[in-house]
Protein backbone atom coordinates (compact mmCIF):
# COMPACT_ATOMS: atom_id res chain seq x y z
CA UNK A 1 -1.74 -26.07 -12.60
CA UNK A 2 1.24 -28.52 -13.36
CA UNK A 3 4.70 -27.09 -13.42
CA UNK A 4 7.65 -29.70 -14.66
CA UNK A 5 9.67 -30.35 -11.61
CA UNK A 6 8.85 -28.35 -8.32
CA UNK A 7 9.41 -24.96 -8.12
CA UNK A 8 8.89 -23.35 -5.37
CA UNK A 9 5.35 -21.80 -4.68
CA UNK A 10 7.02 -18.07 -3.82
CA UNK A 11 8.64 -17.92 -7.62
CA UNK A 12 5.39 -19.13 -9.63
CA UNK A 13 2.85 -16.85 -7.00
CA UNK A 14 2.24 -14.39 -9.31
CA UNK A 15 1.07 -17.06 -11.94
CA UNK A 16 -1.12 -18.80 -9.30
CA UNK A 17 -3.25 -15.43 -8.53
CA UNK A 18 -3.37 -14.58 -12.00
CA UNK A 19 -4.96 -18.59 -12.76
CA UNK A 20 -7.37 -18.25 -10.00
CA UNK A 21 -8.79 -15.04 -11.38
CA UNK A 22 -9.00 -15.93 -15.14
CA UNK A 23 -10.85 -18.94 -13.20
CA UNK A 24 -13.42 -16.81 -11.60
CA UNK A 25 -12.46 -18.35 -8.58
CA UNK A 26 -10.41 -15.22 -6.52
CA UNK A 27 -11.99 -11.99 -6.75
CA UNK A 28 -11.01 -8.56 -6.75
CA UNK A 29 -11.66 -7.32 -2.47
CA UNK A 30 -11.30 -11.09 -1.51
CA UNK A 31 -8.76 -12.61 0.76
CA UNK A 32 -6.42 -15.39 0.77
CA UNK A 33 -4.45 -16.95 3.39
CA UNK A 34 -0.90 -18.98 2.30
CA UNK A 35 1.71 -21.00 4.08
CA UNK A 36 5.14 -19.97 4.41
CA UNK A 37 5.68 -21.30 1.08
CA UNK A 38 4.60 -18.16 -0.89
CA UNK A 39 6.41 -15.82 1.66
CA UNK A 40 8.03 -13.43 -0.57
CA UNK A 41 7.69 -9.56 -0.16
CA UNK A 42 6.55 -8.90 -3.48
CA UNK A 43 3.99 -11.56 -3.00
CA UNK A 44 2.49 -8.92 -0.46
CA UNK A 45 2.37 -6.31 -2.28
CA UNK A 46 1.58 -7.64 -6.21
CA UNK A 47 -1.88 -8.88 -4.95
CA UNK A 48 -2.96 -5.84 -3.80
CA UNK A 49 -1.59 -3.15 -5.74
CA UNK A 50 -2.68 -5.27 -9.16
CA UNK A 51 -5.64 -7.06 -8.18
CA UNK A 52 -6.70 -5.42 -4.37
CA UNK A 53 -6.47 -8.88 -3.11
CA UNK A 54 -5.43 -8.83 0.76
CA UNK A 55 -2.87 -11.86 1.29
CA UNK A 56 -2.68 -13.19 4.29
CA UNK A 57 0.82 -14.90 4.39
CA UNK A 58 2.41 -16.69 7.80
CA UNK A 59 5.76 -14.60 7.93
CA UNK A 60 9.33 -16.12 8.74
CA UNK A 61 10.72 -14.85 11.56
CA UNK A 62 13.10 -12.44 9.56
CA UNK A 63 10.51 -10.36 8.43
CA UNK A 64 11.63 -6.84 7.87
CA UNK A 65 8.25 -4.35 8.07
CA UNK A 66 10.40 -1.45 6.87
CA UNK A 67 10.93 -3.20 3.62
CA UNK A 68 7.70 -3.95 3.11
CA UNK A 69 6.56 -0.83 3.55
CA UNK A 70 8.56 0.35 0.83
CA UNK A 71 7.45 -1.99 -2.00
């Protein structure tokens, strides 16, 4: 996937998944594992409510389990 400029991989994550599985490559039940790059909370939760993909995404230090849980 080419994107003019470089935006950053949390804003265009959502596009990614949805390219990988038109691509046959990611799966419904499979995992992935990111960088910090992709850390976004709806990026843990959009995978698996839409597609029950598990992400498994490096969190910052900040992260806040309370909102997560209510995504």
């Amino acid at each position: 996937m080419l994107h003019s400029g470089s935006p950053n991989d949390s804003k265009i994550f959502s596009e990614i998944i949805a390219e990988l599985m038109r691509r046959s490559i990611l799966k419904e039940n499979d995992s992935i594992i990111l960088d910090r790059g992709c850390y976004a909370y709806e990026n843990y939760a959009e995978p698996l409510l839409n597609h029950r993909i598990l992400p498994l995404i490096i969190p910052k230090k900040n992260l806040n389990i309370r909102k997560l849980k209510n995504l």
